[in-house]
N, C-alpha and C. Protein backbone atom coordinates (compact mmCIF):
# COMPACT_ATOMS: atom_id res chain seq x y z
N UNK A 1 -12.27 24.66 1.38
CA UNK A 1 -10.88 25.06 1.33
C UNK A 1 -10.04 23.91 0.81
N UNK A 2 -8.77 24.11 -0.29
CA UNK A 2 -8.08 22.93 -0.55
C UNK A 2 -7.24 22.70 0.12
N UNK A 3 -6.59 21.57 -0.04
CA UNK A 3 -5.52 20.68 0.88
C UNK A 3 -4.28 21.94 1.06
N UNK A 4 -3.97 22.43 -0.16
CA UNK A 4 -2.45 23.18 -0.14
C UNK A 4 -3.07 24.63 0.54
N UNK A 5 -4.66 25.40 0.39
CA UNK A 5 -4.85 26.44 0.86
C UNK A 5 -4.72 26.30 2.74
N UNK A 6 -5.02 25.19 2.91
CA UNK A 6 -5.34 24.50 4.62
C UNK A 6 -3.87 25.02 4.85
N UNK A 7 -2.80 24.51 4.16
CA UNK A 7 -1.29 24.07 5.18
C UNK A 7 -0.93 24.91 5.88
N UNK A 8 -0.69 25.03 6.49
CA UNK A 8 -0.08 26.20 7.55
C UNK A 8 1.15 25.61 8.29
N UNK A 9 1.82 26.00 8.85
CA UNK A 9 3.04 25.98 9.46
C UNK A 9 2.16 25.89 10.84
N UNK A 10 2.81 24.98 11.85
CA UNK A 10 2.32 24.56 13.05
C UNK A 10 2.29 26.31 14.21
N UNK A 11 1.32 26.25 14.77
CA UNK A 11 1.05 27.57 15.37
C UNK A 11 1.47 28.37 15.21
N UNK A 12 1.23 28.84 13.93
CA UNK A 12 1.05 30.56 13.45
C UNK A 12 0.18 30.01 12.01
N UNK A 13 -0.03 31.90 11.43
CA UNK A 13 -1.35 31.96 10.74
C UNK A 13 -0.88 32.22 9.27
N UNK A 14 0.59 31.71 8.87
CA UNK A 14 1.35 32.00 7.61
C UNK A 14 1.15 30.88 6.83
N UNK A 15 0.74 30.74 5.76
CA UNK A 15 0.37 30.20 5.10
C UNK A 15 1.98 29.45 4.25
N UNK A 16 2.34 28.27 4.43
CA UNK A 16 3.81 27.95 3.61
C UNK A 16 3.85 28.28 1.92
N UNK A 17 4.61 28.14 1.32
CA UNK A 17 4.34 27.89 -0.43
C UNK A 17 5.34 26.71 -0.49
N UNK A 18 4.76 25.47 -0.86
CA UNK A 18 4.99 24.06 -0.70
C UNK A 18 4.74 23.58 -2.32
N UNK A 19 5.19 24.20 -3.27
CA UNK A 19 4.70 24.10 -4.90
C UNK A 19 4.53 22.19 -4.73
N UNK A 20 5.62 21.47 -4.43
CA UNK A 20 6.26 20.45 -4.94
C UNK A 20 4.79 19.27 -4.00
N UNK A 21 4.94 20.06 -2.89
CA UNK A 21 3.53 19.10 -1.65
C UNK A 21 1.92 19.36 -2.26
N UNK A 22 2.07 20.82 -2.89
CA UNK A 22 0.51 21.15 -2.93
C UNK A 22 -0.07 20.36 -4.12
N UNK A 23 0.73 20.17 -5.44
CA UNK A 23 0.77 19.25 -6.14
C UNK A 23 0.26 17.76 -6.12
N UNK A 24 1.13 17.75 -5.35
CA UNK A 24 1.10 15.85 -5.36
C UNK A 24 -0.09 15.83 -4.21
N UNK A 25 -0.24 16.70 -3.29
CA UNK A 25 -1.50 16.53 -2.18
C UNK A 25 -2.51 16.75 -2.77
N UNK A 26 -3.10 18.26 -3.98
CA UNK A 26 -3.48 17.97 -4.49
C UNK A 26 -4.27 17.13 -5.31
N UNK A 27 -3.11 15.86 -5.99
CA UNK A 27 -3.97 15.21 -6.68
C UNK A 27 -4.74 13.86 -5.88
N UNK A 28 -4.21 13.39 -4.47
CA UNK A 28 -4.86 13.21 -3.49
C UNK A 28 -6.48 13.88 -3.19
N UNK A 29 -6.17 14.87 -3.33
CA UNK A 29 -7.70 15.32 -2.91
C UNK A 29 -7.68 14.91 -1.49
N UNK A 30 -6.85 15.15 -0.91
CA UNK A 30 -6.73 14.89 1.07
C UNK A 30 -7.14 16.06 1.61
N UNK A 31 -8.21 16.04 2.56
CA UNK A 31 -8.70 17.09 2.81
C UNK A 31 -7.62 17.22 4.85
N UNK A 32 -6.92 18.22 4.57
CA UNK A 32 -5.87 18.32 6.13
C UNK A 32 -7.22 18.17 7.46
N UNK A 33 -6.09 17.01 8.05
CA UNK A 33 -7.43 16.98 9.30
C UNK A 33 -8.85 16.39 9.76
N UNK A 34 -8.81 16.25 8.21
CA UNK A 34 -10.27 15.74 8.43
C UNK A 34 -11.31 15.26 9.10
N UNK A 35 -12.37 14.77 9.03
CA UNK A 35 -13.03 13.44 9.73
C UNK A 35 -13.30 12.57 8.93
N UNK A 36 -13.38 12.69 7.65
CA UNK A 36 -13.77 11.63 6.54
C UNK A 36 -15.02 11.40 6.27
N UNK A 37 -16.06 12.27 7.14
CA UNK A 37 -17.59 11.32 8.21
C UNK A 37 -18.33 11.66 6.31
N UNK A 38 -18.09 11.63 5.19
CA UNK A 38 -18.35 11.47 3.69
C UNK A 38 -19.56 10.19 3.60
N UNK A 39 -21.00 10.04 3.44
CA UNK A 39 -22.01 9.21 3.90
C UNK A 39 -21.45 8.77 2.40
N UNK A 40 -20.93 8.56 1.41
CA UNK A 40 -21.11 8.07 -0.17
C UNK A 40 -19.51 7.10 -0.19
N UNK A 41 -20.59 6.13 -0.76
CA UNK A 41 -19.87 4.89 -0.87
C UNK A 41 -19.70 4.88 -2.34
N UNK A 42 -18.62 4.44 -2.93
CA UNK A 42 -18.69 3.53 -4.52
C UNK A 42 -19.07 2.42 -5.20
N UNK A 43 -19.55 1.82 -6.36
CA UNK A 43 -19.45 0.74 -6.16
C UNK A 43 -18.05 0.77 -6.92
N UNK A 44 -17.20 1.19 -7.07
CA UNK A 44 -15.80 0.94 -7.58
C UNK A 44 -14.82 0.46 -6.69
N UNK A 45 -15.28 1.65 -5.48
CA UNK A 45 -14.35 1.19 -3.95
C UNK A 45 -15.31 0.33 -3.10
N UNK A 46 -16.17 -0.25 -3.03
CA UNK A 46 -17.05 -0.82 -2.17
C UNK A 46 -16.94 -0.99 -0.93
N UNK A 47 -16.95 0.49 -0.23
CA UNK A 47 -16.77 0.52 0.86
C UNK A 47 -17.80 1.71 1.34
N UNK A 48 -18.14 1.09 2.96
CA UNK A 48 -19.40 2.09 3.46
C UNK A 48 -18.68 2.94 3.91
N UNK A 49 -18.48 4.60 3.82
CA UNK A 49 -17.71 5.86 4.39
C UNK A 49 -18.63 6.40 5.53
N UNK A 50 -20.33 5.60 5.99
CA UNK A 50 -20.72 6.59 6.79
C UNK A 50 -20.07 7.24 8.38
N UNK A 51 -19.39 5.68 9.21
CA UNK A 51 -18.61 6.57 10.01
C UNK A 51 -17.16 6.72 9.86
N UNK A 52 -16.95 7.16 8.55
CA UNK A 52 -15.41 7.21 8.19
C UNK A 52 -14.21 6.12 8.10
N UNK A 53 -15.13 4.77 8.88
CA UNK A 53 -14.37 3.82 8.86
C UNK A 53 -15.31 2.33 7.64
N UNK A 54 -13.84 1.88 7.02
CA UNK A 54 -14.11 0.77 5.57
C UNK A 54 -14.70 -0.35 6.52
N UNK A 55 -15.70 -0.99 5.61
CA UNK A 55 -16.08 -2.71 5.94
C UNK A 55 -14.98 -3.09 5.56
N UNK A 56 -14.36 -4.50 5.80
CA UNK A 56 -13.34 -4.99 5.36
C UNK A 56 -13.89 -5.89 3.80
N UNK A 57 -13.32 -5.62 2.97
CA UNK A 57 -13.43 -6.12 1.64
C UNK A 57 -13.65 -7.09 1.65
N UNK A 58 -14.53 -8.25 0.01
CA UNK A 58 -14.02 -9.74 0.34
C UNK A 58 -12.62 -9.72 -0.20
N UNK A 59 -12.26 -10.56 0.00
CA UNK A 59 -10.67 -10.98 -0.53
C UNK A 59 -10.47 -10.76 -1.88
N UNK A 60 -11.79 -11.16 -3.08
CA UNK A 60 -11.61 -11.04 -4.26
C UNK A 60 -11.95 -9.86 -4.20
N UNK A 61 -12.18 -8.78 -3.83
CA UNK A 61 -12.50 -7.72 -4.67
C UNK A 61 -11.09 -6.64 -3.99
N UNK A 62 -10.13 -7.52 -3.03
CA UNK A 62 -8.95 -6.62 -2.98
C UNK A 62 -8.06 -6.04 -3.56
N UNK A 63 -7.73 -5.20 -3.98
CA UNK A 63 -5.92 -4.56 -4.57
C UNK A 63 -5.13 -4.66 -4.00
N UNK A 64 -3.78 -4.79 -4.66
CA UNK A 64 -2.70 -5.00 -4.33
C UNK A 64 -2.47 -3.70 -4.13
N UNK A 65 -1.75 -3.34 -2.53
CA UNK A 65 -1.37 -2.38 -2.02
C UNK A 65 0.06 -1.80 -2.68
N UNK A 66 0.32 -0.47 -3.07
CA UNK A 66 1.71 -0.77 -3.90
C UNK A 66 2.73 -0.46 -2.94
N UNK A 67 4.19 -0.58 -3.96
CA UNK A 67 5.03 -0.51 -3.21
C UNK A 67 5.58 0.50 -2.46
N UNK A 68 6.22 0.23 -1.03
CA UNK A 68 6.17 1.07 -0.51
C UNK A 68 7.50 1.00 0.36
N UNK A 69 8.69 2.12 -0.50
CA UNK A 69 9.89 2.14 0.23
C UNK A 69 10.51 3.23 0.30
N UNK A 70 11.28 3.53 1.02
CA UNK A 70 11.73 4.53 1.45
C UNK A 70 12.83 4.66 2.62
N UNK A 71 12.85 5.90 2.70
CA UNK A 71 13.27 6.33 4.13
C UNK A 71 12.55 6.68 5.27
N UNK A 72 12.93 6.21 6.24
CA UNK A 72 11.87 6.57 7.37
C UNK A 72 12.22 7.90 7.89
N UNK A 73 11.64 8.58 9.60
CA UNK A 73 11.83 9.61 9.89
C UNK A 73 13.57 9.31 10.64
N UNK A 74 14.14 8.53 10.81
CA UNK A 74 15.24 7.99 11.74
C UNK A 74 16.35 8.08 10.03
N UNK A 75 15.95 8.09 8.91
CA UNK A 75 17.02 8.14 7.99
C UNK A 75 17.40 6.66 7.60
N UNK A 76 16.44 5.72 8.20
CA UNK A 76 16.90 4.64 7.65
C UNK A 76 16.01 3.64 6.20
N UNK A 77 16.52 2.58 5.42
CA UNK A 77 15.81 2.62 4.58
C UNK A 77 14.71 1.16 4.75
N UNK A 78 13.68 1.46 4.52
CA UNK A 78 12.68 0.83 4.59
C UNK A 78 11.68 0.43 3.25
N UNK A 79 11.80 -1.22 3.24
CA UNK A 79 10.83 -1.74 1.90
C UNK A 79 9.65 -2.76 2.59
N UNK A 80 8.70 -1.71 2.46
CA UNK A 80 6.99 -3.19 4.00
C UNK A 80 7.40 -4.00 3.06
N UNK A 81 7.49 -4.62 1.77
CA UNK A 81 7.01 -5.48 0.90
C UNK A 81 8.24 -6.75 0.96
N UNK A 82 9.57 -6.06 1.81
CA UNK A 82 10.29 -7.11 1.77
C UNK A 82 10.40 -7.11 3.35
N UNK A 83 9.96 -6.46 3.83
CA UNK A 83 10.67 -6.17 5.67
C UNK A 83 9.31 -7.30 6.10
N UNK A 84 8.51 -6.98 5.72
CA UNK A 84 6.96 -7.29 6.31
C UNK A 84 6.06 -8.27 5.53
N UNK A 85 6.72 -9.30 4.48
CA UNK A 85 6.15 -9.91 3.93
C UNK A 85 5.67 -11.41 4.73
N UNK A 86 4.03 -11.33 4.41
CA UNK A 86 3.23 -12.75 5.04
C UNK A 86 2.72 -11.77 6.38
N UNK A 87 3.08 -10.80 6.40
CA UNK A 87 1.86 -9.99 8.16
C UNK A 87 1.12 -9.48 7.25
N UNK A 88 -0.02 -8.75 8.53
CA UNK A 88 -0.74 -7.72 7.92
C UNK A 88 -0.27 -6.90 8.66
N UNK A 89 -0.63 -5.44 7.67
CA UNK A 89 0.32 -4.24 7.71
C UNK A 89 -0.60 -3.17 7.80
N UNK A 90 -0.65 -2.65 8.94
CA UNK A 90 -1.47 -1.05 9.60
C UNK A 90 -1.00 0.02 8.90
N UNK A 91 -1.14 0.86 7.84
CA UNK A 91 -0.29 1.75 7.15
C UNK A 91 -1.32 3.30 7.76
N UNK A 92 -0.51 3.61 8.56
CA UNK A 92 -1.17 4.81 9.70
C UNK A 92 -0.77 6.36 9.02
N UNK A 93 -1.60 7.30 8.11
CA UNK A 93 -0.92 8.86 7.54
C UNK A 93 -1.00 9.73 8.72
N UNK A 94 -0.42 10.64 8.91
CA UNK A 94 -0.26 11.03 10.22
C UNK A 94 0.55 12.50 9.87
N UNK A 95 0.38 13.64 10.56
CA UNK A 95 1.24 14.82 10.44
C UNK A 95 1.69 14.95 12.33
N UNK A 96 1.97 15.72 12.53
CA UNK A 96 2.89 15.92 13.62
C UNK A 96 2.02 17.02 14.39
N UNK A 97 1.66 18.01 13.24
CA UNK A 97 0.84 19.09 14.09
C UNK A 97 -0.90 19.08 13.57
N UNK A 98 -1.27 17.82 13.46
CA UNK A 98 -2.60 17.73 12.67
C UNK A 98 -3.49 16.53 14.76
N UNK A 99 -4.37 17.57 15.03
CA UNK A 99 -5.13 17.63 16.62
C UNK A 99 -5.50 15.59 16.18
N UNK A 100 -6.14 15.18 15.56
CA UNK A 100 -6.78 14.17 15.41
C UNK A 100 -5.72 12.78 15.30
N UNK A 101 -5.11 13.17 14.50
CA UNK A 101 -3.46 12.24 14.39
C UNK A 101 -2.84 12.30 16.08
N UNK A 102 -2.63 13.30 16.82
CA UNK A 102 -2.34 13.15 18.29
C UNK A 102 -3.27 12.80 19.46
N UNK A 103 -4.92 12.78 18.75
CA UNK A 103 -5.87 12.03 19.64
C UNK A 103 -5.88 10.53 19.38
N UNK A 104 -5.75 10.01 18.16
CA UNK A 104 -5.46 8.58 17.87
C UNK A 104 -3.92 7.72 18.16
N UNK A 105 -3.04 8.65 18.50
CA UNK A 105 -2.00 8.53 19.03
C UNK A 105 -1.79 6.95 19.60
N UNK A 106 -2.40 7.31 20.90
CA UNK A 106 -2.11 6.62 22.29
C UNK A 106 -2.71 4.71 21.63
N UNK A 107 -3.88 4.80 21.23
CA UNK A 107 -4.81 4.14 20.52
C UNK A 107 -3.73 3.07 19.69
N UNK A 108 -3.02 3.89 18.56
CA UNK A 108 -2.17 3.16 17.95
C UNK A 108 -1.05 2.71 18.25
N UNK A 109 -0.49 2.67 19.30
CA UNK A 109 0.44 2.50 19.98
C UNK A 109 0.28 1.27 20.68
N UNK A 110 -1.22 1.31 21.92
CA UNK A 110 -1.57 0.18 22.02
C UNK A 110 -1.46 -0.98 21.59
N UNK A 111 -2.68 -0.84 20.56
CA UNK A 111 -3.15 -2.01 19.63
C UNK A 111 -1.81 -2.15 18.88
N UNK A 112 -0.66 -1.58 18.31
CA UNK A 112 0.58 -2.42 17.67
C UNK A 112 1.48 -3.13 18.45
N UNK A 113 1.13 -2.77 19.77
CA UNK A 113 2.08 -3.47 20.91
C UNK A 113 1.31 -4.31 21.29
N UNK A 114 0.24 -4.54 21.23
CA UNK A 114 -0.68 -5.94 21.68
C UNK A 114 -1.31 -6.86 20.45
N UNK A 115 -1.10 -6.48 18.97
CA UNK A 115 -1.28 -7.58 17.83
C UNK A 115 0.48 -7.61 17.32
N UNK A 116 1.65 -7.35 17.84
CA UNK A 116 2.83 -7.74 17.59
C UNK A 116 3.16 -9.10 17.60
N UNK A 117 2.46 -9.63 18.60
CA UNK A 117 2.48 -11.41 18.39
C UNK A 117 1.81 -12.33 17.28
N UNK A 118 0.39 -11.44 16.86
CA UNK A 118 -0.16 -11.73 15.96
C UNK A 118 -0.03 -11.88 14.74
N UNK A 119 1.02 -11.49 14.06
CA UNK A 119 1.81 -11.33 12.86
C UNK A 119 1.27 -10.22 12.18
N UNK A 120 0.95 -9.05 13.13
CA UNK A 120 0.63 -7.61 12.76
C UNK A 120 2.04 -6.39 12.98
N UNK A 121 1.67 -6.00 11.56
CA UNK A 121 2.73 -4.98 11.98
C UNK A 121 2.17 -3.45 11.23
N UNK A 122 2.52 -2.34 12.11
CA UNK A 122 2.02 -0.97 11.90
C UNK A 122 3.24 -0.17 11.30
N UNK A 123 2.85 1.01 10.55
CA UNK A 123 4.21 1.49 9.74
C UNK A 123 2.96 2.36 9.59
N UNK A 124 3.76 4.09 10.03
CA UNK A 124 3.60 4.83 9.82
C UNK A 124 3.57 5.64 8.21
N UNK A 125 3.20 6.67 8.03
CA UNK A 125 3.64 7.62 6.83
C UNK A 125 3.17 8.70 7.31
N UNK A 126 4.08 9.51 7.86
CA UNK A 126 4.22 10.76 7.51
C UNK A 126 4.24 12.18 6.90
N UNK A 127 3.20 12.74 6.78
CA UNK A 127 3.45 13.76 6.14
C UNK A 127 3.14 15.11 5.87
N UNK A 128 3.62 16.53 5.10
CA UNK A 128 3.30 17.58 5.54
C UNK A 128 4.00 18.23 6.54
N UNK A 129 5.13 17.40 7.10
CA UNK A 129 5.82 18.29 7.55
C UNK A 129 7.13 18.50 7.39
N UNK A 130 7.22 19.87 6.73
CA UNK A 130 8.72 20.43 6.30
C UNK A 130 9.44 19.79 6.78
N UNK A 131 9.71 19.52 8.13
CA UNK A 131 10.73 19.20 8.86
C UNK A 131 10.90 18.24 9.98
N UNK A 132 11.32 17.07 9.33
CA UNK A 132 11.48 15.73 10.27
C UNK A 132 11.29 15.62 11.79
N UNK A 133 12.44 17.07 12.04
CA UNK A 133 12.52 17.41 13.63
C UNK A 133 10.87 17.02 14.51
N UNK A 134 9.93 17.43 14.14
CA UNK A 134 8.88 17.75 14.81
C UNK A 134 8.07 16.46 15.03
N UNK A 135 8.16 15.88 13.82
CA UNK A 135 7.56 14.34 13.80
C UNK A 135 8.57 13.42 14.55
N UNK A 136 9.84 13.70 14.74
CA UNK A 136 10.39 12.71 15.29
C UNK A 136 10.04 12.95 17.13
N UNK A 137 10.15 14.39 17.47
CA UNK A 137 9.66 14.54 19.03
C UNK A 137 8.24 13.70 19.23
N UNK A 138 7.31 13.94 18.16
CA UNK A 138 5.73 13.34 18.01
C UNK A 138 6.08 11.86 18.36
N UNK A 139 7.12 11.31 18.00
CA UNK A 139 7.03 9.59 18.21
C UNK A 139 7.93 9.25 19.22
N UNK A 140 8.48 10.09 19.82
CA UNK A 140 8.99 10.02 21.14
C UNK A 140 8.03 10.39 22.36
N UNK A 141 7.45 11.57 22.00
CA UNK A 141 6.39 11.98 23.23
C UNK A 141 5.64 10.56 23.49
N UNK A 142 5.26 9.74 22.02
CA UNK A 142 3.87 8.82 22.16
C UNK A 142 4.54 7.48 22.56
N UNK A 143 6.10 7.35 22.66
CA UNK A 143 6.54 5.98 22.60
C UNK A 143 6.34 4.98 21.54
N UNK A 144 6.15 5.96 20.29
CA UNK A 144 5.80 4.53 19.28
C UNK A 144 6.92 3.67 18.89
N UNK A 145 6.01 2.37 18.62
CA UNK A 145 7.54 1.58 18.53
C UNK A 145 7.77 0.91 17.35
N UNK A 146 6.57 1.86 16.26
CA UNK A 146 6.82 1.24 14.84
C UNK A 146 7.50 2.25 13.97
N UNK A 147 8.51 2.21 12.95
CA UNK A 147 8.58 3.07 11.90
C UNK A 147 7.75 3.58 10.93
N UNK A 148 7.97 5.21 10.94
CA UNK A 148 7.36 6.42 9.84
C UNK A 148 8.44 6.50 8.55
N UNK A 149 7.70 6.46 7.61
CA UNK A 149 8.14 6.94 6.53
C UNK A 149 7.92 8.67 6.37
N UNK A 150 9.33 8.89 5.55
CA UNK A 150 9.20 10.45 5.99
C UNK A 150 8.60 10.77 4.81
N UNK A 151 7.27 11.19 4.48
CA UNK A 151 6.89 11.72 3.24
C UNK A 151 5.96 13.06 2.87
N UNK A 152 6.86 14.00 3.38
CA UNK A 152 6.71 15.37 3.26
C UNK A 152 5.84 15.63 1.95
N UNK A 153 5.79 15.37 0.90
CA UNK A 153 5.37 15.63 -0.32
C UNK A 153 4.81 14.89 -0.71
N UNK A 154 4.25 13.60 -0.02
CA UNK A 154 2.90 13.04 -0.38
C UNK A 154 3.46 12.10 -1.51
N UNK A 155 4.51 11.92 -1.92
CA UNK A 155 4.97 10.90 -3.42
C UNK A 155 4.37 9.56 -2.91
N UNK A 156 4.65 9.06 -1.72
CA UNK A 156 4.44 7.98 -1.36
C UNK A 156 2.66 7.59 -1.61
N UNK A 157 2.21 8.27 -1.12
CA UNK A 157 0.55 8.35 -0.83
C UNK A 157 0.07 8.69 -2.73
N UNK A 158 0.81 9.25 -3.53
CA UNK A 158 0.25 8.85 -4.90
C UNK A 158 0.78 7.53 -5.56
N UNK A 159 1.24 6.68 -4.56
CA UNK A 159 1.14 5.31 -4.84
C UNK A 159 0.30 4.50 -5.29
N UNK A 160 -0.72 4.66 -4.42
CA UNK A 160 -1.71 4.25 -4.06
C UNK A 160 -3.01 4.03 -5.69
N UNK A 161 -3.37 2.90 -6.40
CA UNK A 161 -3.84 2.82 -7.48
C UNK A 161 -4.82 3.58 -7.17
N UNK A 162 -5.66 4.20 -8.25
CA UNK A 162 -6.97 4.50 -8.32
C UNK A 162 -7.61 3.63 -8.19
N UNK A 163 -9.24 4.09 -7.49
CA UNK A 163 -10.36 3.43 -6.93
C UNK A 163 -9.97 2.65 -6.14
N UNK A 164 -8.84 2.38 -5.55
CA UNK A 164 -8.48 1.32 -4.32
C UNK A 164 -8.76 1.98 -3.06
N UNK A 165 -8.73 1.98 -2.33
CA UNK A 165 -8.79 2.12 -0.69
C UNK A 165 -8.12 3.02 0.12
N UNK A 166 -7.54 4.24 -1.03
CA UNK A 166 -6.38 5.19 -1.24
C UNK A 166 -6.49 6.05 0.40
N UNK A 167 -5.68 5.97 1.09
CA UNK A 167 -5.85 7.88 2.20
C UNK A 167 -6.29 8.69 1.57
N UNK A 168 -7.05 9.78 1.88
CA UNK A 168 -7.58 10.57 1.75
C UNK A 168 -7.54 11.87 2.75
N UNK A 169 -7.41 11.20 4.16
CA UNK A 169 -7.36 12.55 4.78
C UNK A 169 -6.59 12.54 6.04
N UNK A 170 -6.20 13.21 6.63
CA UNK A 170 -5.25 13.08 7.90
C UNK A 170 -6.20 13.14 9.31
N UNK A 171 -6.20 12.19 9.96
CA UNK A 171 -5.43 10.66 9.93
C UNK A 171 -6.12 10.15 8.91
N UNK A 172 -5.57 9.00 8.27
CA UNK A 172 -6.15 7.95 7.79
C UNK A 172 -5.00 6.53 8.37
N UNK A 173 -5.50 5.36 7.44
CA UNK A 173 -5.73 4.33 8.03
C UNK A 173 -5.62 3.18 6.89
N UNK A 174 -4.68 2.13 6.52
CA UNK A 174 -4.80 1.35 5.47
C UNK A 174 -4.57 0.12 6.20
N UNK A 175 -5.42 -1.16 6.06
CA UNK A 175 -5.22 -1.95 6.25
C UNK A 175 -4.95 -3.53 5.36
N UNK A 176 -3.95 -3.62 5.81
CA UNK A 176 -3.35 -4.57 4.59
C UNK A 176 -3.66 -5.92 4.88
N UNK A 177 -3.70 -7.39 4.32
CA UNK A 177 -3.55 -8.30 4.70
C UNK A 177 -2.56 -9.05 4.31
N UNK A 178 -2.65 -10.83 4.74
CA UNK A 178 -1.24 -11.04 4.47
C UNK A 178 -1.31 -11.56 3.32
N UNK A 179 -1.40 -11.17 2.42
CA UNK A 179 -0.95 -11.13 1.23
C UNK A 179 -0.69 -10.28 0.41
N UNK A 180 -0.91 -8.69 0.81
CA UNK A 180 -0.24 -7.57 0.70
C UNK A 180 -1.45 -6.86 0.18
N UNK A 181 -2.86 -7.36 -0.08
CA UNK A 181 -3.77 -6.56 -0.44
C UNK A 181 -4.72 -5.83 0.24
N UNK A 182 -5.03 -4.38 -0.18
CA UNK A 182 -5.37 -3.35 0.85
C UNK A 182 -6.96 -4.08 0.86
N UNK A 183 -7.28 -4.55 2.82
CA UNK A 183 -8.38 -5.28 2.70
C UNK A 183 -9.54 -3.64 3.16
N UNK A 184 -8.92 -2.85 4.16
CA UNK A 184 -9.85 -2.03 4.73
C UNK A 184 -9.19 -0.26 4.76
N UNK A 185 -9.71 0.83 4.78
CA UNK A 185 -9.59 1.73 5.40
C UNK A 185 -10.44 2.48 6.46
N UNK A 186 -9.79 3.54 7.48
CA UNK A 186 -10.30 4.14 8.01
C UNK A 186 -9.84 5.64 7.42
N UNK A 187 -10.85 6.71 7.76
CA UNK A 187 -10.71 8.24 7.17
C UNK A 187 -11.03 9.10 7.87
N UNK A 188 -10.91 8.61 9.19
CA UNK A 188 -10.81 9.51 10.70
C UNK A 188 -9.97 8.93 11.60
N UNK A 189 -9.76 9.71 13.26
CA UNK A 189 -8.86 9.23 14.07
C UNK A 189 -9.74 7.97 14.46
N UNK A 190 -9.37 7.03 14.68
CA UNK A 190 -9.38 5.46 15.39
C UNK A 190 -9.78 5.66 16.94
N UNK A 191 -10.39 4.77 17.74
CA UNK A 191 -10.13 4.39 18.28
C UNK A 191 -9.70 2.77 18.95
N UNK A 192 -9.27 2.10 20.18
CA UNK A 192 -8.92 1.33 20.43
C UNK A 192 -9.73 -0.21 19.71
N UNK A 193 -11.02 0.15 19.76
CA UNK A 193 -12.30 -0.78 19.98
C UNK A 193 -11.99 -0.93 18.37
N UNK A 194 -12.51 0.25 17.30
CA UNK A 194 -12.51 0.04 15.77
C UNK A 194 -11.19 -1.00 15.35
N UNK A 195 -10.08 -0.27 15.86
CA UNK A 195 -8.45 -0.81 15.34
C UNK A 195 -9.02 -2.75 15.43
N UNK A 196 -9.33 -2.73 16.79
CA UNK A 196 -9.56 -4.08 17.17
C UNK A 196 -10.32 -4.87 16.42
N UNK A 197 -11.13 -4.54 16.13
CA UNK A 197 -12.29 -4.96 15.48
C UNK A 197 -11.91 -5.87 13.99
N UNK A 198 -11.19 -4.44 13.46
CA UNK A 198 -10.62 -4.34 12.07
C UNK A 198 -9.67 -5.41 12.04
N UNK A 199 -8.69 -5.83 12.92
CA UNK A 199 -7.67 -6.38 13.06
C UNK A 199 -8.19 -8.31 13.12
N UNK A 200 -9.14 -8.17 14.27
CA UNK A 200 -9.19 -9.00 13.96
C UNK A 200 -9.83 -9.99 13.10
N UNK A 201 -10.57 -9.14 12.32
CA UNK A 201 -11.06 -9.99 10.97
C UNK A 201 -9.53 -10.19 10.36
N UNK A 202 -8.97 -9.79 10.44
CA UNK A 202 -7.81 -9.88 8.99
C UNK A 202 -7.29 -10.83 9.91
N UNK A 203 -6.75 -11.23 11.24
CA UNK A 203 -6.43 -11.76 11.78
C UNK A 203 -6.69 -13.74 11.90
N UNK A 204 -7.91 -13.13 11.89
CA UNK A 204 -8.70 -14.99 11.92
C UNK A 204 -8.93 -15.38 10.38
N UNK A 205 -8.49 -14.39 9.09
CA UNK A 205 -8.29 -14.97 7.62
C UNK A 205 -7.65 -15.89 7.80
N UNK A 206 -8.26 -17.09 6.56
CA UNK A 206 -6.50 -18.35 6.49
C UNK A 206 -6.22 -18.02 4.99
């Protein structure tokens, strides 16, 4: 099934017509929901997909993560590249009514409130859902205490260069270092232990 045939409107069985989302999700190739659990690696992306989660890259074979600004779900405007420059940056895709994005929830919440000292910082993206309203209750229910970018139509997420370390599926997972290059991904929900793991390699880099 494709990304735009999946969408549905949160509990009911109506299918939206989203021309402008199915498009740009589309050329994503994001499969809604996913697990990512995809056993095929590249050697273009050189990364192992068997449990949905990236080895962390060497440094030389990183991309520069692109830019990434906007508006968040609060209406305010947000640039990681100038807000967040010299951390590493958790770039978390996430929908509001997608089961796996609200099991990794709690997880990400954690771990950004306990590597905040670390010169880690998490920033949501958002997307797929029509309407802000729903994602904004989603980050109140969970207490998160980082900003979402609101990106209903996926523009943001075709940022992302080819063969780099791109999202792919909801949840996903970008991990940046401090020098702004995408070192790792994940292409399922997280848990506490992986986030950790991940973090702190990028963490003990000089």
């Amino acid at each position: 099934m494709s990304a735009c045939r999946a969408l549905r409107h949160p509990g009911t069985r109506r299918r939206i017509a989203l021309p402008a989302a199915c498009t740009a999700l589309a050329a994503l190739t994001l499969t809604a929901c996913g697990s990512g659990d995809d056993s095929k690696g590249t050697a273009e992306t050189r990364f192992v997909q068997g449990t949905g989660v990236s080895m962390v890259k060497d440094a030389s074979a990183r991309q520069d993560v692109p830019g990434l600004s906007g508006k968040t779900l609060e209406g305010k405007e947000l640039d990681v590249a100038k807000e967040y420059k010299g951390k590493i940056v958790v770039l978390n895709v996430w929908s509001s009514w997608c089961p796996p994005c609200r099991a990794e929830a709690k997880n990400l919440v954690t771990v950004a409130n306990d590597y905040k000292g670390k010169g880690v910082q998490f920033v949501g993206i958002n997307t797929r859902d029509p309407d802000p309203a729903p994602a904004v209750r989603f980050e109140k229910e969970y207490e998160v205490p980082y900003p979402s970018f609101y990106d209903s139509d996926g523009r943001l997420l075709l940022r992302f260069p080819k063969g780099s370390l791109n999202p792919q599926s909801l949840p996903s997972t970008v991990f940046v270092d401090r020098n702004g290059k995408i070192a790792a991904r994940a292409i399922k929900a997280l848990t506490e232990d992986e986030l950790r793991k991940t973090l702190d390699r990028l963490v003990a880099e000089k």
